[in-house]
C-alpha atoms as a PDB file:
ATOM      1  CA  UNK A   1       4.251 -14.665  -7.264  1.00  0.00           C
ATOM      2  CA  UNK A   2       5.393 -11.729  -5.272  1.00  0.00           C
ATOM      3  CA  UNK A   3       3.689  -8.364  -4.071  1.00  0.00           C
ATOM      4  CA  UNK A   4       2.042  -6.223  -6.491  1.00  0.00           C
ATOM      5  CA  UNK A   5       4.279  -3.210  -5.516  1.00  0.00           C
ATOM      6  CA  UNK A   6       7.388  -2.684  -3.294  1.00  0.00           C
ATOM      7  CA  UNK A   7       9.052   0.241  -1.593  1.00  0.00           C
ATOM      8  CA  UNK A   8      12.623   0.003  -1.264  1.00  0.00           C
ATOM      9  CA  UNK A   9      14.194   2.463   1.117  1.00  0.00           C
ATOM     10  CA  UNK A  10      17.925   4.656   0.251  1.00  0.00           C
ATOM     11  CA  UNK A  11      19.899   1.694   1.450  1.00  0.00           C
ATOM     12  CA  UNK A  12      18.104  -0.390  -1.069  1.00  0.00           C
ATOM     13  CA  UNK A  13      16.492  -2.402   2.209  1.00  0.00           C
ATOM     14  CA  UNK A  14      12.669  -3.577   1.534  1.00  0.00           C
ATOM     15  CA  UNK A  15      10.351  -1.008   3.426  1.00  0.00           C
ATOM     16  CA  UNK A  16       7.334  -2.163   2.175  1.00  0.00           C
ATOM     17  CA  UNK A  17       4.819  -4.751   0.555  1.00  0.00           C
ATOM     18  CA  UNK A  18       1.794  -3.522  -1.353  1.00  0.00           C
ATOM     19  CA  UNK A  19      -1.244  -5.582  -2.840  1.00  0.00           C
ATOM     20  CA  UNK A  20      -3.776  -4.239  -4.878  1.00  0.00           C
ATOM     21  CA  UNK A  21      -6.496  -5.935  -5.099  1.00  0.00           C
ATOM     22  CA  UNK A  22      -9.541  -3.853  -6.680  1.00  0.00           C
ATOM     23  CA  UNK A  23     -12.305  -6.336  -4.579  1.00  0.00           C
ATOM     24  CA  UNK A  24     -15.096  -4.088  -3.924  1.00  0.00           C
ATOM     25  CA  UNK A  25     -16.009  -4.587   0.308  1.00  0.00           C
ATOM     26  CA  UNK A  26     -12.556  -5.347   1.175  1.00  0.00           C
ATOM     27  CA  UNK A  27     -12.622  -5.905   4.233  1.00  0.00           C
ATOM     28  CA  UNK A  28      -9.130  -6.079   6.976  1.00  0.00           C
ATOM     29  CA  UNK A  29     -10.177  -9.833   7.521  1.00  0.00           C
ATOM     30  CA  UNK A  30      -9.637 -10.237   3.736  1.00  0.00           C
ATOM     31  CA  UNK A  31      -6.693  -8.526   3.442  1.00  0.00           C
ATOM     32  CA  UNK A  32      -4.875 -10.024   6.283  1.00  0.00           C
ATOM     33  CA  UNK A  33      -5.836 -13.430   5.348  1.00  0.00           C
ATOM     34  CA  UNK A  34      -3.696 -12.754   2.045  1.00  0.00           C
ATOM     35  CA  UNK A  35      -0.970 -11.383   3.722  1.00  0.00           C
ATOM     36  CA  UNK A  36      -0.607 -14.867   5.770  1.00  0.00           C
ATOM     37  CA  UNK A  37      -1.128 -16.529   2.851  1.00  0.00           C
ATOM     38  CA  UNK A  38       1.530 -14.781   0.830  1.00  0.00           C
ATOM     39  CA  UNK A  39       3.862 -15.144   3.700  1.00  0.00           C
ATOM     40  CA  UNK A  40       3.150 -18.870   4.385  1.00  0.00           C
ATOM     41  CA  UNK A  41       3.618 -19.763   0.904  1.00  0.00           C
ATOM     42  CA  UNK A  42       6.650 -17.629   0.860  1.00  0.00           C
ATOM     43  CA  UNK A  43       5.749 -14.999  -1.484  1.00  0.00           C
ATOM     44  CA  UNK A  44       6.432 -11.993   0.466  1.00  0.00           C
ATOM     45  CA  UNK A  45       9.919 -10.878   1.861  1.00  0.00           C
ATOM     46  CA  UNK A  46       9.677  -9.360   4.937  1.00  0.00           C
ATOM     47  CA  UNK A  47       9.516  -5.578   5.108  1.00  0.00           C
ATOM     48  CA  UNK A  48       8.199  -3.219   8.220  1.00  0.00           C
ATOM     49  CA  UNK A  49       5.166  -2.198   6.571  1.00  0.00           C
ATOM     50  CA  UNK A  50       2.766  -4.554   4.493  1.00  0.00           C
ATOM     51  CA  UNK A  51      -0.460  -2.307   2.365  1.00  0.00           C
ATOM     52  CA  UNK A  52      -3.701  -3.894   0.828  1.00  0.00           C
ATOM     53  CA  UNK A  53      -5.165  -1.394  -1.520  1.00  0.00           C
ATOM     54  CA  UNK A  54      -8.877  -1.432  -3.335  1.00  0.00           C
ATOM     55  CA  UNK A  55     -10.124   1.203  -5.262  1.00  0.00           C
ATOM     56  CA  UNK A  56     -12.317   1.931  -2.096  1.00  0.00           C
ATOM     57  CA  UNK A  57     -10.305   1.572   1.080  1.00  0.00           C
ATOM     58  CA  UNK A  58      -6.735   0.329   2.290  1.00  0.00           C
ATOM     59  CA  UNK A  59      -4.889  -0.695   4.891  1.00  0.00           C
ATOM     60  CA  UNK A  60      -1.766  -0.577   6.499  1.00  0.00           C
ATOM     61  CA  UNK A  61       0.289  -2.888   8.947  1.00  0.00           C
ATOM     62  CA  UNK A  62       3.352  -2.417  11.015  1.00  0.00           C
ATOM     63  CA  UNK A  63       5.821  -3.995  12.722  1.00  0.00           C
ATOM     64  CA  UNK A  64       4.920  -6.991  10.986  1.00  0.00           C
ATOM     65  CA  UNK A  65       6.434 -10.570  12.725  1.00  0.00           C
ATOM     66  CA  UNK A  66       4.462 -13.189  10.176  1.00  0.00           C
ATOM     67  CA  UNK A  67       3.256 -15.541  13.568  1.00  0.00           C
ATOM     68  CA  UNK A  68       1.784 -12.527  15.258  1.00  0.00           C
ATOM     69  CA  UNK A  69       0.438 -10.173  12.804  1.00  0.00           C
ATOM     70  CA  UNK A  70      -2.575  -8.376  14.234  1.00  0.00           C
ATOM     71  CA  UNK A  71      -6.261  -9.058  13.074  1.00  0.00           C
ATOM     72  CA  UNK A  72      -6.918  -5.226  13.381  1.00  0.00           C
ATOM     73  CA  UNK A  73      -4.335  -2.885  11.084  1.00  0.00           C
ATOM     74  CA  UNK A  74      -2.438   0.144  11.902  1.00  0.00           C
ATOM     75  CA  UNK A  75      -4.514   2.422   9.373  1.00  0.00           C
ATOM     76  CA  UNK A  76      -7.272   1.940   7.582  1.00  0.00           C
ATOM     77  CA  UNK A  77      -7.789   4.404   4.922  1.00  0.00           C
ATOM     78  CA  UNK A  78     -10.449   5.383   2.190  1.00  0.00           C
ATOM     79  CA  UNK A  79      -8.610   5.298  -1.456  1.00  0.00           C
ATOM     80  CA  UNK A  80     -11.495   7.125  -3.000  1.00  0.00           C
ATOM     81  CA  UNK A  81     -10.074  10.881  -2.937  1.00  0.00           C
ATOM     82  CA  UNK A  82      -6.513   9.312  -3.499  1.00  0.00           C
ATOM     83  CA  UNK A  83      -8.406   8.337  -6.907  1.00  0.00           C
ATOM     84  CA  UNK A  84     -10.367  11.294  -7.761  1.00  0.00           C
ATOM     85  CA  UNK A  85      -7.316  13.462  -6.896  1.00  0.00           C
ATOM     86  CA  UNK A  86      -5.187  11.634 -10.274  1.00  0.00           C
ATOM     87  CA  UNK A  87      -8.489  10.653 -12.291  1.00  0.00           C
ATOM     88  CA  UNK A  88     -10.655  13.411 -11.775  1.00  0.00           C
ATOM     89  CA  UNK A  89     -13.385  11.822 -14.312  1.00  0.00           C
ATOM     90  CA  UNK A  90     -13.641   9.014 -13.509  1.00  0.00           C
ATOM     91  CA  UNK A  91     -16.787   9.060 -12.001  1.00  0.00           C
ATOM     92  CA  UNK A  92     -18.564   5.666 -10.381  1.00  0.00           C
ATOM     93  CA  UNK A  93     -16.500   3.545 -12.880  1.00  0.00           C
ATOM     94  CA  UNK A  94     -14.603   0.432 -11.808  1.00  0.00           C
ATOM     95  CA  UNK A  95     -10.642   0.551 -12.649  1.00  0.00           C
ATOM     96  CA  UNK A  96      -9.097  -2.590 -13.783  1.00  0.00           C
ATOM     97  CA  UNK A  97      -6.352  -4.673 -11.340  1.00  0.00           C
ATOM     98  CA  UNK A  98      -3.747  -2.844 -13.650  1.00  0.00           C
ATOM     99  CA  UNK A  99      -4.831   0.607 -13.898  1.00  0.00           C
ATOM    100  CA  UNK A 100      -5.644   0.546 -10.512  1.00  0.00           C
ATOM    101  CA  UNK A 101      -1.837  -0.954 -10.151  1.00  0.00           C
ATOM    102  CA  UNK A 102      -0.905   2.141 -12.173  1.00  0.00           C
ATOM    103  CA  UNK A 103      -2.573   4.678 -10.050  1.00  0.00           C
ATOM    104  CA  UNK A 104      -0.648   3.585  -6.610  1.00  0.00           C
ATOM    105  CA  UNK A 105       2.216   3.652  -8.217  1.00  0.00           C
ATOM    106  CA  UNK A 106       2.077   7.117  -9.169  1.00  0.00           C
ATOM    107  CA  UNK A 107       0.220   8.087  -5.744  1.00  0.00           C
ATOM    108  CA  UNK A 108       3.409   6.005  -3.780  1.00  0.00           C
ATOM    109  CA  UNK A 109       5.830   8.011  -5.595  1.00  0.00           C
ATOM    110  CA  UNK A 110       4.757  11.381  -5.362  1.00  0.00           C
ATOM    111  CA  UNK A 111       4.403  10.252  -1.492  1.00  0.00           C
ATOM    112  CA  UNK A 112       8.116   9.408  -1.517  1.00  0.00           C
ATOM    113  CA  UNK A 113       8.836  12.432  -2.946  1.00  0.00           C
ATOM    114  CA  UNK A 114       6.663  15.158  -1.174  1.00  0.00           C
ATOM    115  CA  UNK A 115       7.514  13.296   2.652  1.00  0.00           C
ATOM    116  CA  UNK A 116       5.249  15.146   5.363  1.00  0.00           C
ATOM    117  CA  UNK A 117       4.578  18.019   3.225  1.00  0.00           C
ATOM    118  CA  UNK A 118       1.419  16.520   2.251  1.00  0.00           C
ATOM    119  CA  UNK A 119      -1.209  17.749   4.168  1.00  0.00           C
ATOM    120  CA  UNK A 120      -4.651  15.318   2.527  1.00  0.00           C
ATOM    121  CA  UNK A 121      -5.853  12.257   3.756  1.00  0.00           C
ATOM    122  CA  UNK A 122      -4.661   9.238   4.015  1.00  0.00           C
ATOM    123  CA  UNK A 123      -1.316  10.840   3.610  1.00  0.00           C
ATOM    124  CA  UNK A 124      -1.400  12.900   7.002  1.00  0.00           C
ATOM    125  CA  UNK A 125      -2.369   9.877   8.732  1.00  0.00           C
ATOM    126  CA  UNK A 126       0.416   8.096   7.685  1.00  0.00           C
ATOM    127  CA  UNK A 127       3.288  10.567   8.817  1.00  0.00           C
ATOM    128  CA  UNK A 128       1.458  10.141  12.304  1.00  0.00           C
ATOM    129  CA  UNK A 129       2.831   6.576  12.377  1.00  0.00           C
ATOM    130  CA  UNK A 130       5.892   6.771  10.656  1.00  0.00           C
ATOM    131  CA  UNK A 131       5.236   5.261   7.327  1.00  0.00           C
ATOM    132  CA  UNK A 132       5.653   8.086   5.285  1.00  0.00           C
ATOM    133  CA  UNK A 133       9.617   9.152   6.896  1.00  0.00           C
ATOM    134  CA  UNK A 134       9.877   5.390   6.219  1.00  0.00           C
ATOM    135  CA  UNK A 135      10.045   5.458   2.555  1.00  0.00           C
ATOM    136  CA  UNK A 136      10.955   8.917   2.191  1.00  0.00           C
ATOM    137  CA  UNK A 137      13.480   9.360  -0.658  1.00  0.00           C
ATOM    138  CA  UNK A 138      12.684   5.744  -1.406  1.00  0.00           C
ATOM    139  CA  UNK A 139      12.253   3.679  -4.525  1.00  0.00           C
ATOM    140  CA  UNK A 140       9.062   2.401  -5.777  1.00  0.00           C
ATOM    141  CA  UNK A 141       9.092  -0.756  -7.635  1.00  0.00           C
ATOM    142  CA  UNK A 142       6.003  -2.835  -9.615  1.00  0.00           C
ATOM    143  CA  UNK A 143       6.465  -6.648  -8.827  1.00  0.00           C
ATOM    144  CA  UNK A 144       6.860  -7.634 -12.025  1.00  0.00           C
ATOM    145  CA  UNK A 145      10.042  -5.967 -11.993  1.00  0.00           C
ATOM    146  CA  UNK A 146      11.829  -7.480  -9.130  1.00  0.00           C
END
């Protein structure tokens, strides 16, 4: 088991960890208690920027150190224009783990590739703390193919 999604930057050094987990009420208690889990248990390889992503809201560490990870994240985020922006239709229906999966992969690339020219939220929140310069001109990469 490793994370869902991974950003790798130019150098081909790990930038970030993503989970997607499509829980409805996901809450930052919830999605740190994964992260120490997957880190614990040795599923994660350390990167500067760890994301948990529902279909309803995100969030976004920094400056991770696994002992001293802060209860409260960096960023949290609603994911529900993120959605409507690439599945205009969709209307109040529930996306599955994978096609949810799908989605932020897209949405992380074209964020690699457009850098601080985006000017939507979450996006313009994230250039405010560096995450987007981060894995600009990065590599996105599902977990299964690590």
């Amino acid at each position: 088991m490793q994370a869902d999604i991974v950003i790798k930057g130019r150098g081909g050094n790990l930038k970030a960890n993503i989970e997607v987990k499509n829980k409805r009420n996901l809450t930052a208690d919830a999605a740190l208690f994964h992260y120490r889990s997957m880190m614990n248990n040795g599923f994660l390889a350390n990167a500067p920027y760890f994301l948990m992503i529902s279909q309803d809201v995100g969030f976004l560490w920094d400056d991770l150190e696994p002992s001293t990870i802060s209860p409260n994240p960096k960023l949290e985020f609603v994911m529900q224009e993120v959605v409507r922006r690439y599945l205009p239709h969709l209307g109040e229906e529930r996306l599955s783990s994978s096609e949810l999966e799908f989605l932020v992969i897209q949405w992380l690339m074209d964020l690699i590739g457009l850098g601080s020219d985006v000017q939507t939220e979450p996006e313009r929140s994230f250039t405010g703390i560096g995450f987007t310069e981060a894995i600009l001109g990065g590599v996105v990469v599902s977990g299964n193919q690590i």
